[in-house]
Protein backbone atom coordinates (compact mmCIF):
# COMPACT_ATOMS: atom_id res chain seq x y z
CA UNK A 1 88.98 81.83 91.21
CA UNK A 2 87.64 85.40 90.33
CA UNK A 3 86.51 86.14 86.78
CA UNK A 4 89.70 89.24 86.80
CA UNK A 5 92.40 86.42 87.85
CA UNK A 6 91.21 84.16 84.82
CA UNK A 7 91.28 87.35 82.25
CA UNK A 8 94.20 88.16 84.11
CA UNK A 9 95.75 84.78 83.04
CA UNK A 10 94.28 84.83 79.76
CA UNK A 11 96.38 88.57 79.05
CA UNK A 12 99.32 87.28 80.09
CA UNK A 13 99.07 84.35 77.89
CA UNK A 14 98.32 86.58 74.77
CA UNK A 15 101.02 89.08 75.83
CA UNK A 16 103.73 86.02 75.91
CA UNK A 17 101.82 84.37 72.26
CA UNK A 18 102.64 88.11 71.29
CA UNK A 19 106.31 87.80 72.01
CA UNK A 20 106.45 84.25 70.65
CA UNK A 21 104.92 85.37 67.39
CA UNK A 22 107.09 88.79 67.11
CA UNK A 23 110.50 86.35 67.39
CA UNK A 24 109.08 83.91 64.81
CA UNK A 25 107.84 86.81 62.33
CA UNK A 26 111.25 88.69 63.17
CA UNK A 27 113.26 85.22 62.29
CA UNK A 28 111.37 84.75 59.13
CA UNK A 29 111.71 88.53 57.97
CA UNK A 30 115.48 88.78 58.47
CA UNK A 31 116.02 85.15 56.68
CA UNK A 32 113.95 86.01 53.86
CA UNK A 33 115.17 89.88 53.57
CA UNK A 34 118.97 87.94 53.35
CA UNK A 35 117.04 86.66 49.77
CA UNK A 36 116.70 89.80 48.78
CA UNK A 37 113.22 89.65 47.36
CA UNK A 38 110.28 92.01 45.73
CA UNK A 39 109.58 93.87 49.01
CA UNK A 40 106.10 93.09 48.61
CA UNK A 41 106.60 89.59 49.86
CA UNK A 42 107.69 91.32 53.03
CA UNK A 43 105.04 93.38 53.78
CA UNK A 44 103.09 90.73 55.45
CA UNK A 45 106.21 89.74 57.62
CA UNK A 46 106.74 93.42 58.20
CA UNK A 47 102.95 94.12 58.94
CA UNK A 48 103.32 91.26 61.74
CA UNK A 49 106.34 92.04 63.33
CA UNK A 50 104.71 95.95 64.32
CA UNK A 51 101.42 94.21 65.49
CA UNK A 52 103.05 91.43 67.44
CA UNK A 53 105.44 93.84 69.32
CA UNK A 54 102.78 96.72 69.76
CA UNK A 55 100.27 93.91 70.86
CA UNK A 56 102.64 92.35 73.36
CA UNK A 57 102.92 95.53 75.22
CA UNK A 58 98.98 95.93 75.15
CA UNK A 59 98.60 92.87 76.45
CA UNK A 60 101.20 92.99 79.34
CA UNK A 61 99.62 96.34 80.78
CA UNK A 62 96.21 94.73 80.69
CA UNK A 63 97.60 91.91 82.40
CA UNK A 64 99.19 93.95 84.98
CA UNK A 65 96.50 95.88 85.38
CA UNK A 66 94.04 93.62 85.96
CA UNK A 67 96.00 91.06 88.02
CA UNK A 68 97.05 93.29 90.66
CA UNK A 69 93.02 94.85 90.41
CA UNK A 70 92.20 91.48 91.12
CA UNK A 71 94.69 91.03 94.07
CA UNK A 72 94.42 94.26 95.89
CA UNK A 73 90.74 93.46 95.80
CA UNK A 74 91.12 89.69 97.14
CA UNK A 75 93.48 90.81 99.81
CA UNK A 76 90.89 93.71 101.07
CA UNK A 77 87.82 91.56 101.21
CA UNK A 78 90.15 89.10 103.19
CA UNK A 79 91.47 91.46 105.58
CA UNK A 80 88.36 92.75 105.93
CA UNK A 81 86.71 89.68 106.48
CA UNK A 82 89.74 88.32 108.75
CA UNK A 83 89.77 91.74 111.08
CA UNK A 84 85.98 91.79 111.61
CA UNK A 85 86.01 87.97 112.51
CA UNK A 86 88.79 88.31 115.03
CA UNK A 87 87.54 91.22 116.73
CA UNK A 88 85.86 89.46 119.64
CA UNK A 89 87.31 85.92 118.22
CA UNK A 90 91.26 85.88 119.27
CA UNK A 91 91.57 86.78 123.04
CA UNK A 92 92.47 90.71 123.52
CA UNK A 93 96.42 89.60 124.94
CA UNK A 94 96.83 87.56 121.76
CA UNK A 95 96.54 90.96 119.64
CA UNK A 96 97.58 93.64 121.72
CA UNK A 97 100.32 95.86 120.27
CA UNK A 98 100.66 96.36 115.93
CA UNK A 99 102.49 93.35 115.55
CA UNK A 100 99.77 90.45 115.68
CA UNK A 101 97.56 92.41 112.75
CA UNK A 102 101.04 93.27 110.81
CA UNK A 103 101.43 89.19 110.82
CA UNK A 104 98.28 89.35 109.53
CA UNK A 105 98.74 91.70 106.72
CA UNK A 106 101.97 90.05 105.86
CA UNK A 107 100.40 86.64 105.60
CA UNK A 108 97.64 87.59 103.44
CA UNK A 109 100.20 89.62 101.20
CA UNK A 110 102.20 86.33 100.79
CA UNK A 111 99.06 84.47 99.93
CA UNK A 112 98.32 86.77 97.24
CA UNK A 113 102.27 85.54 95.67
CA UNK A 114 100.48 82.31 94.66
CA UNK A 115 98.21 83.51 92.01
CA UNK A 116 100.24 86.85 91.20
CA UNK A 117 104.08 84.73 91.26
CA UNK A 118 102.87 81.19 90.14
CA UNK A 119 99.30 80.54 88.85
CA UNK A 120 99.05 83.50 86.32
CA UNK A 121 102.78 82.87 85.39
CA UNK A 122 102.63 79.30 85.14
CA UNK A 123 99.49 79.42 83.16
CA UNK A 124 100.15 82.25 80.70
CA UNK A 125 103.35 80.31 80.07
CA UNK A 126 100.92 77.25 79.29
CA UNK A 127 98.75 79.54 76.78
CA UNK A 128 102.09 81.11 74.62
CA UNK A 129 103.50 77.61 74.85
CA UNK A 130 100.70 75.88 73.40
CA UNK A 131 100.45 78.44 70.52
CA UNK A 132 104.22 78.43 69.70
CA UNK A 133 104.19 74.38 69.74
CA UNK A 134 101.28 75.00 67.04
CA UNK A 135 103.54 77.11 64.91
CA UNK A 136 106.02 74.96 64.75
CA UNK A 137 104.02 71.60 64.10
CA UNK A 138 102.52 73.41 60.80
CA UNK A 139 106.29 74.14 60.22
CA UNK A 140 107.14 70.81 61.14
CA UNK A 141 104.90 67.80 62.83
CA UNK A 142 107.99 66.08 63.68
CA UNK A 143 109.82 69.22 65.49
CA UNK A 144 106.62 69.90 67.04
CA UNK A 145 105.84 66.73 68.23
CA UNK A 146 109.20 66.33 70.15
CA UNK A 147 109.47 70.06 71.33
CA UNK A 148 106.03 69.90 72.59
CA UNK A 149 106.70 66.71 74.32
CA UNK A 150 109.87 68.44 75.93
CA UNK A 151 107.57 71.47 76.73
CA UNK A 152 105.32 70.09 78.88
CA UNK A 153 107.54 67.76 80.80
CA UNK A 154 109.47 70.84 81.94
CA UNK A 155 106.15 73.08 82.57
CA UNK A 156 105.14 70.47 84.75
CA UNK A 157 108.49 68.75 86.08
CA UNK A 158 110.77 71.89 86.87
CA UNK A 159 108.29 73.29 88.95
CA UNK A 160 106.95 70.20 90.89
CA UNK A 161 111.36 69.50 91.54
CA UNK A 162 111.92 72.65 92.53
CA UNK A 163 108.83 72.82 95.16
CA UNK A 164 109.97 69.23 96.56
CA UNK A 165 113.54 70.50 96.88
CA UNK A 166 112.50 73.86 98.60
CA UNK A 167 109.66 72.94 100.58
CA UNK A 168 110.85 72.49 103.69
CA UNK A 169 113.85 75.30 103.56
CA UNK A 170 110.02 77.74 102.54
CA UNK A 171 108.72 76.84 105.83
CA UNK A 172 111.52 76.84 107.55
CA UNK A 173 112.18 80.47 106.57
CA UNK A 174 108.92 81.47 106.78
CA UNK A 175 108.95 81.03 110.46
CA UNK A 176 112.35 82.86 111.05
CA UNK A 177 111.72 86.00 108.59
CA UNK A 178 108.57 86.23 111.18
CA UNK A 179 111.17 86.02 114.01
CA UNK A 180 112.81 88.67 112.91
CA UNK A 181 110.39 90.84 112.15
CA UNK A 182 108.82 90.40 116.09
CA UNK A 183 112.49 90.94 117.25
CA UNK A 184 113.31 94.22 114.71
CA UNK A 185 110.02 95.83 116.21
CA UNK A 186 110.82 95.06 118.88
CA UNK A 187 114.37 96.16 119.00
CA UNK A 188 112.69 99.43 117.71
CA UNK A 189 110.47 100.20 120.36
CA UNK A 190 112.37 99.15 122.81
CA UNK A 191 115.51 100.54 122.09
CA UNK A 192 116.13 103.30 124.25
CA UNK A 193 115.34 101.71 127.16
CA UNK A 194 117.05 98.98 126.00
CA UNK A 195 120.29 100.95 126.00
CA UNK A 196 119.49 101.94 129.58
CA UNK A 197 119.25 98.86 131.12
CA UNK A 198 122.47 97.30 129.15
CA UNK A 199 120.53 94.31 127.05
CA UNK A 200 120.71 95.98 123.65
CA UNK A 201 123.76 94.18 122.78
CA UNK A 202 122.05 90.79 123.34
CA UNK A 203 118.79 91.81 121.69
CA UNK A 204 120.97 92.43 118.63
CA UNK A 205 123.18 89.47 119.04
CA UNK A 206 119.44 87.13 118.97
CA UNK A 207 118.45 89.55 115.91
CA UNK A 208 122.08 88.53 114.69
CA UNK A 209 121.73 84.82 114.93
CA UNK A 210 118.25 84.43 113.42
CA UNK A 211 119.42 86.39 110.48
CA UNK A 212 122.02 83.57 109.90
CA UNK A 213 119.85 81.14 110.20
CA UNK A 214 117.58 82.88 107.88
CA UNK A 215 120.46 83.33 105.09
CA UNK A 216 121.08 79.65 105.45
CA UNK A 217 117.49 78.73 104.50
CA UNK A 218 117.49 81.50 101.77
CA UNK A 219 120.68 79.82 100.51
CA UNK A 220 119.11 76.52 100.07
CA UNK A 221 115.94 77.86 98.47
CA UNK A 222 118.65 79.82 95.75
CA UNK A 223 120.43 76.48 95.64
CA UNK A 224 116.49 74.85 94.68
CA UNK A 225 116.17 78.04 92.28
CA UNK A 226 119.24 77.43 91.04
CA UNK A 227 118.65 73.67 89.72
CA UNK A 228 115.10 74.81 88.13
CA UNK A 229 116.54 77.43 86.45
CA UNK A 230 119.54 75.15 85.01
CA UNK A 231 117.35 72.56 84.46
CA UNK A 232 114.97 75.25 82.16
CA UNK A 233 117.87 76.33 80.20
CA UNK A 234 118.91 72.98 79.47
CA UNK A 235 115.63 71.84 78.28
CA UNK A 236 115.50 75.49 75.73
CA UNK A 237 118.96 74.16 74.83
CA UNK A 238 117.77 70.89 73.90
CA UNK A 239 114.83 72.49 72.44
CA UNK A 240 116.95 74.43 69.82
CA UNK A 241 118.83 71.78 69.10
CA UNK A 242 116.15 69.42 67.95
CA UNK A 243 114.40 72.90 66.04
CA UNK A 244 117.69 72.93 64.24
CA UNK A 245 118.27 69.95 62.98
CA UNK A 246 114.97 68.84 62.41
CA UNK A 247 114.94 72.13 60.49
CA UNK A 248 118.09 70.95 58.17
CA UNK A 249 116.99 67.53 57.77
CA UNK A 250 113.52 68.55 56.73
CA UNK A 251 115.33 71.19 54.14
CA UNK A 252 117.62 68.55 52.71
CA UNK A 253 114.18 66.74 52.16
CA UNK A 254 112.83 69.29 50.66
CA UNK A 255 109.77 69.27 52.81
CA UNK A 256 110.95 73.04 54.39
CA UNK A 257 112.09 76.55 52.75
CA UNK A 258 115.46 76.85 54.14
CA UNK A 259 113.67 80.98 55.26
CA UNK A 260 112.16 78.02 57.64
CA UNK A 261 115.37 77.03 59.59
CA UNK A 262 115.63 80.50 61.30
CA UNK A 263 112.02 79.88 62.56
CA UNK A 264 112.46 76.49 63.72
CA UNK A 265 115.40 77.60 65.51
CA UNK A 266 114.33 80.71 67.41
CA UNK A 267 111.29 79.56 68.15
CA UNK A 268 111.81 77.50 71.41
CA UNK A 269 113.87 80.27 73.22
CA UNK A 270 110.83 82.13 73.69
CA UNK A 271 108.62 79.21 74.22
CA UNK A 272 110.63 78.05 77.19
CA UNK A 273 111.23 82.04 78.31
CA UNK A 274 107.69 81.58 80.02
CA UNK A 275 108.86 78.63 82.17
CA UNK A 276 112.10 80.76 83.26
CA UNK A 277 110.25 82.73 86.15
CA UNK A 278 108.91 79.82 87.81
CA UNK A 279 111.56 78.11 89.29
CA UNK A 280 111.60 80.49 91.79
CA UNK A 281 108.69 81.11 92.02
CA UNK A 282 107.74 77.68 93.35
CA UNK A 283 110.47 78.18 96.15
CA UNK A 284 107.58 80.89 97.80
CA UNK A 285 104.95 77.41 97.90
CA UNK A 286 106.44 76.32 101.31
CA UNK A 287 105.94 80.36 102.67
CA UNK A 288 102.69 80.30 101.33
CA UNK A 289 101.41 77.66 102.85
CA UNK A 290 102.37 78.37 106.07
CA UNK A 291 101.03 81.78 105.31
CA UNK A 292 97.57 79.98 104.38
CA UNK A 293 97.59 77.79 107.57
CA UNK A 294 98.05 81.30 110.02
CA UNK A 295 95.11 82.59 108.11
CA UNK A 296 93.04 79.51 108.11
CA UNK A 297 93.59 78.98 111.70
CA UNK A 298 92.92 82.57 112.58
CA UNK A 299 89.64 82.73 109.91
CA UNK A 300 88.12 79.30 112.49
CA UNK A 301 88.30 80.66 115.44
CA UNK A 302 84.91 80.68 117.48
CA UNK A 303 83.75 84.03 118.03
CA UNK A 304 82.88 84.79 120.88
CA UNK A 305 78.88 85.64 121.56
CA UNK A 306 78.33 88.95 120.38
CA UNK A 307 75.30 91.09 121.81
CA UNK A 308 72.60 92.67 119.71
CA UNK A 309 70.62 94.53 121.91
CA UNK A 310 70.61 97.88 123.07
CA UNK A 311 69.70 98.95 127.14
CA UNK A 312 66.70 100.91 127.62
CA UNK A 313 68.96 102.72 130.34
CA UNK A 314 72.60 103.05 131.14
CA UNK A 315 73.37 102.40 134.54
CA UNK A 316 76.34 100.01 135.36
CA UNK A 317 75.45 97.37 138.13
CA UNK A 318 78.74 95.44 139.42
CA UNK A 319 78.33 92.53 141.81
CA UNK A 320 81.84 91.29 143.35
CA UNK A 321 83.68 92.09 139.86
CA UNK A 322 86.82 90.52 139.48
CA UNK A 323 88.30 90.66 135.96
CA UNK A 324 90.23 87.68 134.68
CA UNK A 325 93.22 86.79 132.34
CA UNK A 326 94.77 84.00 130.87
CA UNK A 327 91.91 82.18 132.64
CA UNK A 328 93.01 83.10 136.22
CA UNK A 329 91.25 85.87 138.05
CA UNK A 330 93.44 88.81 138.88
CA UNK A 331 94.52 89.83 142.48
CA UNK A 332 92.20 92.92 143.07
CA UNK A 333 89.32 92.55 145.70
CA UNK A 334 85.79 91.93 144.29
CA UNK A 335 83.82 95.33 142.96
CA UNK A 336 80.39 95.95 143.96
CA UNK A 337 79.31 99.49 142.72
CA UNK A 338 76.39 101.06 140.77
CA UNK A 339 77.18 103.77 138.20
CA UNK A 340 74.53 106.15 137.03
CA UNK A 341 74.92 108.78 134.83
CA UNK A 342 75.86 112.11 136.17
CA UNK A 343 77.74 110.37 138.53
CA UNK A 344 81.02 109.20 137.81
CA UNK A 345 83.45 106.09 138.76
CA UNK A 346 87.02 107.42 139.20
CA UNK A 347 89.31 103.89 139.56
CA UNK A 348 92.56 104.37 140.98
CA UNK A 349 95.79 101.68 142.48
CA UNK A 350 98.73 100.57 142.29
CA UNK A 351 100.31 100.13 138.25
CA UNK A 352 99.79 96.11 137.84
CA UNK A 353 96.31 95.74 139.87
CA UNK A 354 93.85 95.39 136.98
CA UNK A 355 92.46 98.97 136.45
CA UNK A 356 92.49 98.17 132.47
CA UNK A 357 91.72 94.69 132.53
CA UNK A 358 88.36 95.97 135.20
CA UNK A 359 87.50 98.46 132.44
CA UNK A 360 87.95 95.60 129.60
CA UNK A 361 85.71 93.33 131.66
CA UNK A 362 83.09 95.91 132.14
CA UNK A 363 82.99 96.16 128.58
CA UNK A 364 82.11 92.71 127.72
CA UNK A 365 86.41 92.40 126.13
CA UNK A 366 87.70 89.53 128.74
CA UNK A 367 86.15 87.20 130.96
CA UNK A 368 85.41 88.20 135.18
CA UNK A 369 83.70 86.86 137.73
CA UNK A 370 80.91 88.21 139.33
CA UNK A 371 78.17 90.31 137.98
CA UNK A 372 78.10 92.91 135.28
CA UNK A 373 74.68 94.69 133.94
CA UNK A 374 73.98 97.44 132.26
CA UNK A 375 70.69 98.54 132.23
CA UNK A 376 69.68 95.65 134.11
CA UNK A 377 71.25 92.96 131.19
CA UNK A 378 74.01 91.59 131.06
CA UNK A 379 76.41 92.72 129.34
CA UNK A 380 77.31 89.68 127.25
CA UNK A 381 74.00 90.03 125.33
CA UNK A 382 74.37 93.45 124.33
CA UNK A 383 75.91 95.21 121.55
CA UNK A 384 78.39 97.03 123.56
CA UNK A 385 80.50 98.99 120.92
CA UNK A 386 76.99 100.75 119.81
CA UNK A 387 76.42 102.32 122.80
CA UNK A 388 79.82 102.37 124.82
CA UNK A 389 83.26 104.00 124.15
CA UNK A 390 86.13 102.83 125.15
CA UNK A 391 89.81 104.47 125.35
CA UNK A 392 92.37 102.72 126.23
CA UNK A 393 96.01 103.65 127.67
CA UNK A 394 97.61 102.19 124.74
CA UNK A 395 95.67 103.06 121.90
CA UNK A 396 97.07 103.24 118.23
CA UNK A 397 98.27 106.61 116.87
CA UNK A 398 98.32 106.45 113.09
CA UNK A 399 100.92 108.07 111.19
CA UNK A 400 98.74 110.43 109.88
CA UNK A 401 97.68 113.85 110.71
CA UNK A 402 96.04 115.20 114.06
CA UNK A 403 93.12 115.49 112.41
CA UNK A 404 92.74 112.18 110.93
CA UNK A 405 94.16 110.20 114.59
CA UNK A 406 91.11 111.93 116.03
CA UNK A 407 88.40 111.61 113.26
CA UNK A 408 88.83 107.94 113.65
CA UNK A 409 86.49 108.60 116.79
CA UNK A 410 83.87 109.89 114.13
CA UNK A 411 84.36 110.33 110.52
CA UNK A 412 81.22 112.76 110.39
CA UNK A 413 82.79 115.64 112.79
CA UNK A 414 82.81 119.09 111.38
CA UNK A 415 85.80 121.52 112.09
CA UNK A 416 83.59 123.58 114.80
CA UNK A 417 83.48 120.18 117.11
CA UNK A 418 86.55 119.32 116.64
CA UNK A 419 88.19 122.72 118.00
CA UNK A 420 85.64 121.95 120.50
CA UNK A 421 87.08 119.11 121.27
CA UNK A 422 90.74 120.58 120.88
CA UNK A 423 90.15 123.00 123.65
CA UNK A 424 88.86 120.46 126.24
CA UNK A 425 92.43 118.16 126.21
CA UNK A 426 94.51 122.03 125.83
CA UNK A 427 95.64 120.74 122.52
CA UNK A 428 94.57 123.68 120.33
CA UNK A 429 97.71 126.08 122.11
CA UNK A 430 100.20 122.81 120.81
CA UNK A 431 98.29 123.10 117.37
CA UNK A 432 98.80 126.68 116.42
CA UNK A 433 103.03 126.05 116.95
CA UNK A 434 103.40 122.82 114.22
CA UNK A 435 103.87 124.06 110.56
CA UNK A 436 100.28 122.46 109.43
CA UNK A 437 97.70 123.02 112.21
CA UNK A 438 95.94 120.03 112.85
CA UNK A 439 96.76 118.68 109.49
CA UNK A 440 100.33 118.21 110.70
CA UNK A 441 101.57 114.46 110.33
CA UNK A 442 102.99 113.03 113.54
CA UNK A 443 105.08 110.27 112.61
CA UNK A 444 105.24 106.54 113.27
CA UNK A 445 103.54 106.07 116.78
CA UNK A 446 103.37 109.51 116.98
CA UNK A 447 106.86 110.18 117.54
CA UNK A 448 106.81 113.87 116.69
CA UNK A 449 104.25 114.18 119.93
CA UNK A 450 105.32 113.79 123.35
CA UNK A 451 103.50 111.17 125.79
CA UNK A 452 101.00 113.57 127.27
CA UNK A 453 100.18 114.65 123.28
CA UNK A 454 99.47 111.36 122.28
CA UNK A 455 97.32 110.89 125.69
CA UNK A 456 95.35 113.83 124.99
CA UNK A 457 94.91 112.72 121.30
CA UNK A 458 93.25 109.48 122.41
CA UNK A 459 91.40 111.48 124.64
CA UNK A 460 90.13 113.47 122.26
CA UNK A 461 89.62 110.33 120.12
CA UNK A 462 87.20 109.39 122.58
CA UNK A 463 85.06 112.56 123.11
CA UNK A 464 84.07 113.00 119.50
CA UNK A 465 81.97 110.04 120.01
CA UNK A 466 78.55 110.43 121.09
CA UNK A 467 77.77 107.35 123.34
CA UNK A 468 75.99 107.47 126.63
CA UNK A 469 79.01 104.93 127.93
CA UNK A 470 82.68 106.55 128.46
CA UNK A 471 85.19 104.36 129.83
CA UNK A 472 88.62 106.82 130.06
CA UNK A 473 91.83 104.49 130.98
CA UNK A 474 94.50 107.00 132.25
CA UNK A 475 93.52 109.86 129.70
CA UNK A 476 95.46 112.31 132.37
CA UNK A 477 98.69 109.99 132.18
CA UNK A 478 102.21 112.03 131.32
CA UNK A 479 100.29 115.23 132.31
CA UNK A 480 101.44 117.97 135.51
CA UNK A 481 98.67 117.69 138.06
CA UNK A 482 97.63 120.81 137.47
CA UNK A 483 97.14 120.52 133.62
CA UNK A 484 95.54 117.02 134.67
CA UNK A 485 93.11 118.91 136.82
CA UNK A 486 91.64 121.91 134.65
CA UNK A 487 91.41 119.19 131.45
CA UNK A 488 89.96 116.55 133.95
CA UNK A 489 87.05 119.61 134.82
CA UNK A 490 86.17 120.42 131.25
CA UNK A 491 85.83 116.63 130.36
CA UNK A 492 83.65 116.00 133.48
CA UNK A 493 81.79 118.80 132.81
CA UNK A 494 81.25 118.32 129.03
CA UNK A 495 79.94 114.22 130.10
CA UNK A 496 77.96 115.21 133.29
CA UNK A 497 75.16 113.60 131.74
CA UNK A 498 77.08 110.11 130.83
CA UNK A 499 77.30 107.26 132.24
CA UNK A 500 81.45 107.85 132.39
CA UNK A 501 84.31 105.57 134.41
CA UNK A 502 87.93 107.02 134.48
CA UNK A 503 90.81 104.76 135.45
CA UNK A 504 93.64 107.02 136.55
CA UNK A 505 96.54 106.50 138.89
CA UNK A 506 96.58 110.90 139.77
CA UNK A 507 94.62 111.35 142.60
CA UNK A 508 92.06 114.16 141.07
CA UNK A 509 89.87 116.18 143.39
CA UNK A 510 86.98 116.34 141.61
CA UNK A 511 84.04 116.44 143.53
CA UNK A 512 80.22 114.43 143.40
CA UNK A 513 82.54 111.21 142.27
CA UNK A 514 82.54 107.77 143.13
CA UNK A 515 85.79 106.20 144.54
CA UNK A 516 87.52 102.77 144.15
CA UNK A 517 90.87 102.11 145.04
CA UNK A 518 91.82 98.75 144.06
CA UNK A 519 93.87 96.87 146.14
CA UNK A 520 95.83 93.46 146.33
C-alpha cells in the first residue's frame, strides 16, 4: 500500500467527518435558531457550519486528487513492468494483433477498482463513522453505544453479503464482457469482408447471444446490489430510530437539551451515507479477481533467455533453418545461406510458407531448428533488438500523426532525416495533399491511409533506425511493381552497407542479391 493511497484514504475520511459534522452543526443551528436566542450563542454554530461545508469540499478534491495520482501511477509502473516482462515471456502467436495487450490494459484498469471503488471508500466510511459515533456518545453513551454497534455490523456485514451473493455472477461476467470485447473487435475488423463472404449475420447473432448472457449476470449482480443497498437503508432507518427516541427519553430525563434531539436524529443518515456506495462496489470483487489472476499468471511467466552481448561482426550464418510454431516445425525446406553486408537476402514463396515466421526465427522471436549465428554466436545469447531491426507485415499504426507512427523508429530524428526518409518510401508527394503535412492524424489502424500507405509507413518506421541488421517483411506489399521497384532501389541503395534480408512475395529485379524461394 503506497504512502498516496493511505493519505488518499485518510482525505476521504476527513472530507466525509466534514459532511458528518456540517449536518450535526446544521441540525443544532436550525433547532436552537427555532429558540430564538441572543445571536451570539449562534455564532459558534454558524462559524462551524461555513468551515465544515468549505472543508468538506477541500478535502474531497484532495482526495480525488491524490487517489487517482496514486492509481494512474500504480497502473503505469504495472503496465510497464507487465509489457517489458512479456516481451520475450508469452510466445509471439499468443500476442499478435491489439487485442491480447488491450486485455491487458483492461485487467490492470479493473484492478485499480479495488482500492479506488472499495478500499478508500470502505475505509473513509470507517474514519467519518468513527467520528460521528463519537459525537453522538458525548451526546448520548447510550445512543452511541447501540448506533455504533449497528455501524459496524453493517460496515462489515453488507459488504461481506453482498460479495458472497455476487461472487460468482463477477466472474462469471468477467469472462463474457471479455468475450465480447474479442468478438466486437473482431466484428470490426473484420467486417467488410465479413459482409462479402455472407457470415456477418452469424458473427452478430454470437455477439447477440453473449450479450444476453452478459445482461443475465449483470442482472444478478444488480439483484446482489440491490439487497446491500436495502439492507444499508434499513440499518440508517433503524439508526434514526434509536437516535430519536433515545433522544426523547434522555430529554424527558433531563439528561439532554431538547436543541439535542435534532442532532441525535440527523446524525446517523450521514453516518451510514458512507456505507451506501459499497454495496456495489463489492459486486466488482469477483471481476477483480479474475482480473488479478490474468495478471498474476501473465507477471510468472518464464522469460525466455535474453542475450546481452553484442557481435563483433554482422554476418548471418544459417545451417538447415527451419522455423517452428506451436512446437511443430513448418513445411519449408531447410535454409543454409550466409548473409554479409552489402549483400542482401531477398526471401520470396508462396503466402502460408513461413517467410515471417523464417525472419522471426532469425531474430531470436520463435524457436527453429538448425543453426542460426550472427557474427559467429548464436543468436540466443545476444541482445538482438540492440543491434537488429525488425519490420514486420503487420505492424501497429497508432492513431496518431505521420510523424509520430514513424518517430516510434527513433524518437531523436530531426525533420531533415525524416524528409529523408519520406522521399525513399515516395511518401512525401502523399504528404503535401493531407490538410496537416506529416502532422496529419490517420485514424484508428490508420484508416485514413490506404494499404500501400501504411506499408510504406512501417517502412519508413524501420529506416530511421540505425542498426547494422534490417530484416524488411513485405515492405513493397499493396504497391504497383513499378512503384515497388524505384522505392525497392533507393532502400537498397541507402542500406548497401547493412547486413539487410527482405521477405517479399514481388519478384524484384534487383541485382548483386541473394535468392531463396521457399518451397513446400
Amino acid at each position: 500500500m503506497s504512502k498516496r493511497l493511505l493519505l488518499s484514504s485518510l482525505l476521504g475520511g476527513l472530507s466525509l467527518t466534514m459532511a458528518v459534522g456540517l449536518l450535526g452543526s446544521s441540525a443544532w443551528l436550525i433547532a436552537m435558531a427555532s429558540t430564538q436566542p441572543p445571536i451570539l450563542v449562534l455564532e459558534v454554530a454558524i462559524v462551524s457550519v461555513r468551515f465544515f461545508g468549505l472543508s468538506r469540499g477541500v478535502f474531497r478534491y484532495g482526495e480525488r486528487v491524490m487517489s487517482h495520482d496514486a492509481i494512474l501511477r500504480n497502473q503505469t509502473q504495472l503496465q510497464t513492468h507487465l509489457y517489458r516482462g512479456l516481451e520475450r515471456a508469452v510466445p509471439l502467436k499468443e500476442r499478435t494483433g491489439s487485442s491480447f495487450f488491450a486485455g491487458i490494459i483492461r485487467d490492470v484498469e479493473i484492478i485499480q477498482d479495488r482500492w479506488l471503488r472499495i478500499y478508500i471508500p470502505w475505509i473513509s466510511a470507517a474514519i467519518s463513522g468513527l467520528a460521528g459515533i463519537c459525537a453522538i456518545y458525548f451526546l448520548s453513551p447510550r445512543a452511541g453505544t447501540l448506533i455504533g454497534t449497528l455501524f459496524i455490523a453493517s460496515l462489515i456485514g453488507i459488504p461481506m453479503l453482498t460479495r458472497r451473493l455476487s461472487l460468482h455472477a463477477s466472474n462469471v461476467s468477467y469472462v463474457d464482457e471479455t468475450e465480447i470485447v474479442s468478438q466486437i473487435s473482431n466484428i470490426s475488423r473484420g467486417f467488410l469482408e465479413a459482409k462479402i463472404y455472407g457470415y456477418s449475420v452469424s458473427l452478430q447473432q454470437k455477439l447477440r447471444q453473449t450479450d444476453i448472457a452478459l445482461a443475465r449476470k449483470e442482472s444478478i449482480l444488480d439483484l446482489g446490489s440491490g439487497i446491500g443497498v436495502a439492507l444499508n437503508i434499513l440499518a440508517t432507518s433503524g439508526a434514526v430510530i434509536i437516535g430519536l427516541t433515545t433522544a426523547i427519553h434522555n430529554v424527558s430525563q433531563g439528561e439532554l437539551g431538547a436543541v439535542n434531539i435534532a442532532t441525535l436524529t440527523l446524525l446517523p443518515l450521514m453516518i451510514f451515507d458512507g456505507i451506501s456506495t459499497l454495496p456495489s462496489a463489492f459486486t466488482l470483487i469477483g471481476r477483480i479477481e479474475s482480473a488479478q489472476k490474468n495478471i498474476e499468471g501473465l507477471a510468472h511467466q518464464t522469460p525466455i533467455s535474453l542475450g546481452t552481448k553484442i557481435p563483433e561482426t554482422f554476418e548471418i550464418s544459417l545451417n538447415n533453418v527451419r522455423a517452428q510454431w506451436g512446437g511443430e516445425s513448418l513445411n519449408h525446406q531447410p535454409i543454409t545461406a550466409l548473409i554479409e553486408p552489402g549483400t542482401p537476402l531477398l526471401i520470396s514463396g508462396e503466402s502460408g510458407i513461413g517467410k515471417s515466421s523464417l525472419a522471426l526465427a532469425i531474430i531470436g522471436l520463435i524457436p527453429y531448428e538448425g543453426t542460426i549465428l550472427i557474427g559467429g554466436e548464436s543468436n540466443s545469447h545476444l541482445a538482438c533488438s540492440e543491434f537488429a531491426t525488425l519490420s514486420l507485415q503487420s505492424d501497429h499504426i497508432f492513431n496518431s500523426s505521420i510523424k509520430e507512427n514513424i518517430r516510434i523508429g527513433n524518437p531523436n530524428i530531426t525533420d531533415q532525416e525524416l524528409e529523408s526518409i519520406l522521399k525513399i518510401v515516395e511518401l512525401d508527394h502523399v504528404i503535401s495533399h493531407l490538410p496537416s503535412g506529416v502532422d496529419s492524424v490517420i485514424g484508428t489502424y490508420g484508416t485514413q491511409l490506404s494499404g500501400g500507405e501504411k506499408q510504406r509507413i512501417r517502412l519508413a518506421r524501420a529506416l530511421v533506425r540505425n542498426t547494422p541488421i534490417y530484416i524488411l517483411d513485405e515492405p513493397f506489399e499493396f504497391l504497383e511493381m513499378d512503384q515497388a521497384q524505384r522505392i525497392s532501389k533507393k532502400v537498397f541503395e541507402r542500406l548497401s552497407k547493412n547486413t539487410l534480408i527482405v521477405i517479399s512475395h514481388d519478384q524484384l529485379t534487383i541485382p548483386n542479391v541473394l535468392r531463396i524461394n521457399l518451397r513446400g
